[in-house]
C-alpha atoms as a PDB file:
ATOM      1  CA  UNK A   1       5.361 -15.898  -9.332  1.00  0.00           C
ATOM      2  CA  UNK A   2       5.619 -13.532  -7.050  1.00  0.00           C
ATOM      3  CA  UNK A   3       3.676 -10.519  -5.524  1.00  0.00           C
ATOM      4  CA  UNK A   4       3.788  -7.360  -4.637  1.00  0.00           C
ATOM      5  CA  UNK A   5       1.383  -5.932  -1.447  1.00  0.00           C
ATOM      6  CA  UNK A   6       0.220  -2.425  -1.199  1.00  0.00           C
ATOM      7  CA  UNK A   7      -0.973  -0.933   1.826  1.00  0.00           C
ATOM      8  CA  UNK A   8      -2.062   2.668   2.281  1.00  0.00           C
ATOM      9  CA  UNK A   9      -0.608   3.682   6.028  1.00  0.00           C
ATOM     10  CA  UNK A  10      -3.083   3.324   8.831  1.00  0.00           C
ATOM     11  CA  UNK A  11      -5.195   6.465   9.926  1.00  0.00           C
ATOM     12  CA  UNK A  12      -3.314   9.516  10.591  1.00  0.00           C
ATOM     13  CA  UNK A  13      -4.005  11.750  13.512  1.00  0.00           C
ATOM     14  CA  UNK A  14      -4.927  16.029  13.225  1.00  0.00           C
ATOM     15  CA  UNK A  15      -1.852  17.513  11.415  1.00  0.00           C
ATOM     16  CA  UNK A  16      -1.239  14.180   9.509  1.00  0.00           C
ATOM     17  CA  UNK A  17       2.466  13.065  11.062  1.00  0.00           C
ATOM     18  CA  UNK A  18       1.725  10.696  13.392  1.00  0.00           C
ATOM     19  CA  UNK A  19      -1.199   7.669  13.826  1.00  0.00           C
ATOM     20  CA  UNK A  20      -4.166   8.079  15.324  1.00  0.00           C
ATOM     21  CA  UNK A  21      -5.322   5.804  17.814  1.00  0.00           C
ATOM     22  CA  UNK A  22      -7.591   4.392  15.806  1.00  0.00           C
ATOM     23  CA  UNK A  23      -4.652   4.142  12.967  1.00  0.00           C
ATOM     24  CA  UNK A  24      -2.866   2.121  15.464  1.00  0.00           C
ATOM     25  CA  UNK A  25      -5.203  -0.242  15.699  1.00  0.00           C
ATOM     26  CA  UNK A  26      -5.738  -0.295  11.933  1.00  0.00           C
ATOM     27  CA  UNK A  27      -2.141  -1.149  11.941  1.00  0.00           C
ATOM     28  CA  UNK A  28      -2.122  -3.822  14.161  1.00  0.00           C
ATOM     29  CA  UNK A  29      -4.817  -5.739  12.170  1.00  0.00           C
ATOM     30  CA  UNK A  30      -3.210  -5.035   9.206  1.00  0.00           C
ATOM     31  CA  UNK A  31       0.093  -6.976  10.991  1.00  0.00           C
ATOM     32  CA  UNK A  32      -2.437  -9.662  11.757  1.00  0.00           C
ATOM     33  CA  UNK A  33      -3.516 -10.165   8.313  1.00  0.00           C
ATOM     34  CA  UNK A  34      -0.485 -10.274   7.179  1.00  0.00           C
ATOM     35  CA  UNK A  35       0.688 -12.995   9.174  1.00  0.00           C
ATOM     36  CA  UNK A  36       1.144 -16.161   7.006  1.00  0.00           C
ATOM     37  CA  UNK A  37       1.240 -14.254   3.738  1.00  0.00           C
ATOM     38  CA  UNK A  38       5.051 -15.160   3.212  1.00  0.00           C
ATOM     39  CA  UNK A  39       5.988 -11.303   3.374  1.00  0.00           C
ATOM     40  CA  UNK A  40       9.310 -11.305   2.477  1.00  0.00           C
ATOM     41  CA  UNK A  41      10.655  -7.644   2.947  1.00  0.00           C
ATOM     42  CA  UNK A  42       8.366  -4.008   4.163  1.00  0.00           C
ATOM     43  CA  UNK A  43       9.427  -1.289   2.451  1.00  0.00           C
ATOM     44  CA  UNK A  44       7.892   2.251   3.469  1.00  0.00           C
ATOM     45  CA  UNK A  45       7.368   5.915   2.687  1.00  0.00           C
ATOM     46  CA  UNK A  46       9.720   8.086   4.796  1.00  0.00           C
ATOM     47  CA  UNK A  47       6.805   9.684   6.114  1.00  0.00           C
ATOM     48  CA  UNK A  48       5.922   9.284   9.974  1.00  0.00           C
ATOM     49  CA  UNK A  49       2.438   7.758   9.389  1.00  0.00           C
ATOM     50  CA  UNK A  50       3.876   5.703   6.986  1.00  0.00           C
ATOM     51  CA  UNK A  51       7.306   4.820   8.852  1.00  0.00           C
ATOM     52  CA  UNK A  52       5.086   3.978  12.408  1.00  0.00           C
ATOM     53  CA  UNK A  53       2.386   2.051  10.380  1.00  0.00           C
ATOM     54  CA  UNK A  54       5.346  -0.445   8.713  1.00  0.00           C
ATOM     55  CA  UNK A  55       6.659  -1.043  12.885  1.00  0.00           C
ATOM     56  CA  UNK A  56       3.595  -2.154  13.905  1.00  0.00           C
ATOM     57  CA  UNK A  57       2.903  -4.211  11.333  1.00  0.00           C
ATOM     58  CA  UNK A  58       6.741  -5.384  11.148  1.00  0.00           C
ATOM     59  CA  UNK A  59       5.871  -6.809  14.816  1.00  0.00           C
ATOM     60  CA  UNK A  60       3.341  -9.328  13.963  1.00  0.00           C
ATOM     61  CA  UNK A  61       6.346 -10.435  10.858  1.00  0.00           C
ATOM     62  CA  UNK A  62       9.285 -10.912  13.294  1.00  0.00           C
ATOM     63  CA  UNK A  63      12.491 -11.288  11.020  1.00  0.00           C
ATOM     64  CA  UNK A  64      11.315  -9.156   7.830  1.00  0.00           C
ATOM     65  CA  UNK A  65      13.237  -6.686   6.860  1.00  0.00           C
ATOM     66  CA  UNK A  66      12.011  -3.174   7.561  1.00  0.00           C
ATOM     67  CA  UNK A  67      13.411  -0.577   4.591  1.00  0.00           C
ATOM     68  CA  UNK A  68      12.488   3.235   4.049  1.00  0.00           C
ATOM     69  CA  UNK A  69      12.411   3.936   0.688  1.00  0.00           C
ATOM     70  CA  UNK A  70      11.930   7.592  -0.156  1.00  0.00           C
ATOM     71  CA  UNK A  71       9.819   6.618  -4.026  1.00  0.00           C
ATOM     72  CA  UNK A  72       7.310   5.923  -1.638  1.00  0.00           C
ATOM     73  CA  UNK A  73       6.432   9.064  -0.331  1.00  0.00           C
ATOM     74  CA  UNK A  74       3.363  11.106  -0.517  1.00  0.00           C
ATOM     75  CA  UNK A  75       3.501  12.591  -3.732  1.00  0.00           C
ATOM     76  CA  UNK A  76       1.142  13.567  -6.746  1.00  0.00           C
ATOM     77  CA  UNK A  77       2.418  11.767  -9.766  1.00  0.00           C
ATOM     78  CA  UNK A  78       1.796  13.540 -12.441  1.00  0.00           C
ATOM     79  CA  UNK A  79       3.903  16.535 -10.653  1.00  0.00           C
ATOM     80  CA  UNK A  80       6.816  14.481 -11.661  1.00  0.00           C
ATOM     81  CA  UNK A  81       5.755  11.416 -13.854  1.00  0.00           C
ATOM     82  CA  UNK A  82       9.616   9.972 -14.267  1.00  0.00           C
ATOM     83  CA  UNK A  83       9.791   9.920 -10.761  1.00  0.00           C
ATOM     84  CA  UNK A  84       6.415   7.855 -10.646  1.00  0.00           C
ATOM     85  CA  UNK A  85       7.687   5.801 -12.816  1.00  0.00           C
ATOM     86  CA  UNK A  86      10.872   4.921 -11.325  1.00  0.00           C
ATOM     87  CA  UNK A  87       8.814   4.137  -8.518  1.00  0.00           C
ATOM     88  CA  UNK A  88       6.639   1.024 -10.197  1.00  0.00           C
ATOM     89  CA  UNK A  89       9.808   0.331 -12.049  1.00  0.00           C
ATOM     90  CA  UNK A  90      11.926  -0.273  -8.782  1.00  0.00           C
ATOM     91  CA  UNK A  91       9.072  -2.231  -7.096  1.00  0.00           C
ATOM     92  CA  UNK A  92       7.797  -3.986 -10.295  1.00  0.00           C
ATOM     93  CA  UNK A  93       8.441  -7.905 -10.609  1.00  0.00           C
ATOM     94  CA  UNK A  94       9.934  -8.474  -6.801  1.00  0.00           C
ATOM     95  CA  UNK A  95      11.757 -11.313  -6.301  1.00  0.00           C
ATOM     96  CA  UNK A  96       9.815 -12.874  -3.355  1.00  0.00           C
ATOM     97  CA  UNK A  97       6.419 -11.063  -1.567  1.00  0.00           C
ATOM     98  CA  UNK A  98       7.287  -7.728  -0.646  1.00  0.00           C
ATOM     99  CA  UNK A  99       4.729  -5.187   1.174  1.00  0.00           C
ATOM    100  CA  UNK A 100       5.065  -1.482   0.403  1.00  0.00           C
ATOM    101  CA  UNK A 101       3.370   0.907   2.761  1.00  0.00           C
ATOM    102  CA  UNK A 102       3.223   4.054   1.341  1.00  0.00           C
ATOM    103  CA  UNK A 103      -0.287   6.421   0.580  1.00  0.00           C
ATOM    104  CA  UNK A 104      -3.405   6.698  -1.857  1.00  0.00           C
ATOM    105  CA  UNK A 105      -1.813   8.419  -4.660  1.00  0.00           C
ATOM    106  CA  UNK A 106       1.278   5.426  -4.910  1.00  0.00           C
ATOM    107  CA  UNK A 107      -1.383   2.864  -4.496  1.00  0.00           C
ATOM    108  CA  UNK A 108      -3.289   4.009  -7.140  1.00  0.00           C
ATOM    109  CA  UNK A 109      -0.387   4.994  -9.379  1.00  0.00           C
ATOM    110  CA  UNK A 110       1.086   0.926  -9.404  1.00  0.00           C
ATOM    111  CA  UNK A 111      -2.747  -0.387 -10.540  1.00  0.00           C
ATOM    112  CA  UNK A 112      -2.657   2.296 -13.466  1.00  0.00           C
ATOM    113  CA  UNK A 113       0.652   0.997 -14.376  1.00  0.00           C
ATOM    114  CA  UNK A 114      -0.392  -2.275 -14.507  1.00  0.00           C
ATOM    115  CA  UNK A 115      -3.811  -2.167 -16.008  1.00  0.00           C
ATOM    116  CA  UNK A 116      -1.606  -0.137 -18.226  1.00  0.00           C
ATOM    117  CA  UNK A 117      -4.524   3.384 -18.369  1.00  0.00           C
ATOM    118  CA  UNK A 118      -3.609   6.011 -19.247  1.00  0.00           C
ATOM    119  CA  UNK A 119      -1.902   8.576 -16.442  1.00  0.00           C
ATOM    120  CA  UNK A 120      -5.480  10.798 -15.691  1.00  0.00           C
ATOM    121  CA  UNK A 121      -6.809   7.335 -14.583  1.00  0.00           C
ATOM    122  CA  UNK A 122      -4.746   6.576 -10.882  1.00  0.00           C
ATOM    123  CA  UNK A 123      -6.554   9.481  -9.500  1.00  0.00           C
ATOM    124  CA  UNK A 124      -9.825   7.866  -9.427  1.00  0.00           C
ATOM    125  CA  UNK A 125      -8.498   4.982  -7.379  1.00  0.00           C
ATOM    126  CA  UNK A 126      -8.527   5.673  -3.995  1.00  0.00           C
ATOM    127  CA  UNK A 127      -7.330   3.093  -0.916  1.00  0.00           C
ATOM    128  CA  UNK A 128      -8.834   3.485   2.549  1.00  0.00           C
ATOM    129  CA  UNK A 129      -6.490   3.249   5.252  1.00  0.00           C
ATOM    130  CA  UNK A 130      -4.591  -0.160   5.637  1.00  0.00           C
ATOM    131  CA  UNK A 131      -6.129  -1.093   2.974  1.00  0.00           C
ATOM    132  CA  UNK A 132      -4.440  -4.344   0.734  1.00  0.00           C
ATOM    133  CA  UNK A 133      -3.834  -4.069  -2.783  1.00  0.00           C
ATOM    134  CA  UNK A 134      -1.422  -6.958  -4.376  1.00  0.00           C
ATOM    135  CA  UNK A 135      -0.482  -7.219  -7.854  1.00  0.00           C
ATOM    136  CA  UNK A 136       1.039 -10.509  -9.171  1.00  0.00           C
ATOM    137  CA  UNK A 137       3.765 -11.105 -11.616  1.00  0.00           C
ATOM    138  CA  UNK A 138       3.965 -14.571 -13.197  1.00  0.00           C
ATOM    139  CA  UNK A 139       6.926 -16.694 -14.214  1.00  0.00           C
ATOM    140  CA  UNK A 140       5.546 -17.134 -17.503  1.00  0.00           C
ATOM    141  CA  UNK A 141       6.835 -14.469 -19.805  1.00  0.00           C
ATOM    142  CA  UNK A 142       4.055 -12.805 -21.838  1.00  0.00           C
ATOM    143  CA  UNK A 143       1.596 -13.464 -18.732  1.00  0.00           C
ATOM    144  CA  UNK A 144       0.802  -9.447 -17.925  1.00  0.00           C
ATOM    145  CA  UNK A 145       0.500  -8.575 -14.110  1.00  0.00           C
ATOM    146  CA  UNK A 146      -2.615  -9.284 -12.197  1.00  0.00           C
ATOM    147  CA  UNK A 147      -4.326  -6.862  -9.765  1.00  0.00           C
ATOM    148  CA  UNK A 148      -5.691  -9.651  -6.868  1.00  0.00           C
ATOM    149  CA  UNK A 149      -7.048  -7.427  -4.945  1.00  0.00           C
ATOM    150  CA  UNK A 150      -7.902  -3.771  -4.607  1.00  0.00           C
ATOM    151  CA  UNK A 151      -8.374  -1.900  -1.471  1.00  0.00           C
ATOM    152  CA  UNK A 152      -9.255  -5.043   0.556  1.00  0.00           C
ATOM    153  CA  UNK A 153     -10.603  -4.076   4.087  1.00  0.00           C
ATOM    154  CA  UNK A 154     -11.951  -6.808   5.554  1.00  0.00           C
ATOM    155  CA  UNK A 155      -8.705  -7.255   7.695  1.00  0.00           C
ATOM    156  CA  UNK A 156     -10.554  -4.387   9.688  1.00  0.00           C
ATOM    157  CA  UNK A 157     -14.182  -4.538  12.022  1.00  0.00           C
ATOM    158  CA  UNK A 158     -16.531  -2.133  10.091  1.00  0.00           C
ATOM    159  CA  UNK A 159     -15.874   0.752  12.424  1.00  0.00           C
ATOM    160  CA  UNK A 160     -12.352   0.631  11.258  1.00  0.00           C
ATOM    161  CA  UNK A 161     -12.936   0.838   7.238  1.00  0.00           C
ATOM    162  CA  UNK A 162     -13.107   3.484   5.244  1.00  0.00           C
ATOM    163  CA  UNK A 163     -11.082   5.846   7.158  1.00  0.00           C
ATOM    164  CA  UNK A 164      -9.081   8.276   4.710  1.00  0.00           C
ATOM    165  CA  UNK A 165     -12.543   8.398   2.275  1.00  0.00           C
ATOM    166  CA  UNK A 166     -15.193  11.262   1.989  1.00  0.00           C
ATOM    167  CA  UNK A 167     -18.174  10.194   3.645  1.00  0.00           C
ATOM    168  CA  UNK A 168     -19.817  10.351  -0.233  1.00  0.00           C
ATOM    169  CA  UNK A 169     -17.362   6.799  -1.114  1.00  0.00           C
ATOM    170  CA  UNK A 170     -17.797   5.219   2.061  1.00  0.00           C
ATOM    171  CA  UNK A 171     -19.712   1.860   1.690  1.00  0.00           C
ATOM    172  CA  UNK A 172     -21.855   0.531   4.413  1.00  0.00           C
END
């Protein structure tokens, strides 16, 4: 068995490059949570929120590898569905627990591809910042992949959550 963890960067400051203060934070509790999980390997959008949101979490995982990896960059997939594809195909089925950091659009482009919907579907699942999605692959061949979670954000106090939502999905 082994997972894969999604996590939409933390909070992005005006201009959307770098982290926000409160994205920092968001990070940091994300590296907390984290802790334990058996994280093998952080791979990361190129982007700068994405790229400073997998260091501070790579601090609370001393000894993980830290990798960019440019599939997981902010990108509309149905723009260019092969490249979307080649995306879930490189990350599908990792070989230990790996943690991509990358944005709301990748996140909810893996759970289509595993719930197998069809592609007008991943735009209705959106990821708050930091927030955890892991999908599970089983040793068992036949066994399809399992979405654990979705958007967990109970790593973060609720002044924290639901960053990167319109006020209209916010929950209480």
């Amino acid at each position: 068995m082994s997972r894969l963890w999604l996590a939409r960067h933390a909070e992005a400051a005006p201009g959307g490059m770098e982290l926000s203060a409160i994205g920092r934070r968001q990070a940091e509790l994300l590296g907390k949570r984290l802790t334990g999980a058996g994280i093998t390997r952080i791979s990361h959008s190129p982007l700068p929120r994405a790229v400073q949101t997998a260091s501070i979490v790579a601090a609370a995982l001393p000894g993980v590898p830290v990798v960019a990896a440019e599939e997981l960059t902010d990108s509309d997939p149905t723009e260019d569905p092969a490249a979307a594809e080649a995306m879930v195909a490189r990350f599908a089925d990792p070989p230990a627990d790996e943690l991509c950091i990358t944005h709301m659009f990748q996140v909810g482009w893996f759970v289509r591809a595993v719930l197998d919907a069809p592609a007008a579907r991943w735009s209705a699942l959106n990821s708050a910042n930091t927030g955890v999605t892991v999908l599970r692959w089983s040793a068992t061949p036949g066994v399809p992949v399992s979405p654990l979670v979705f958007n967990d954000v109970t790593h973060l106090p609720p002044e924290l959550r639901w960053t990167g939502f319109p006020p209209e999905l916010r929950l209480p």
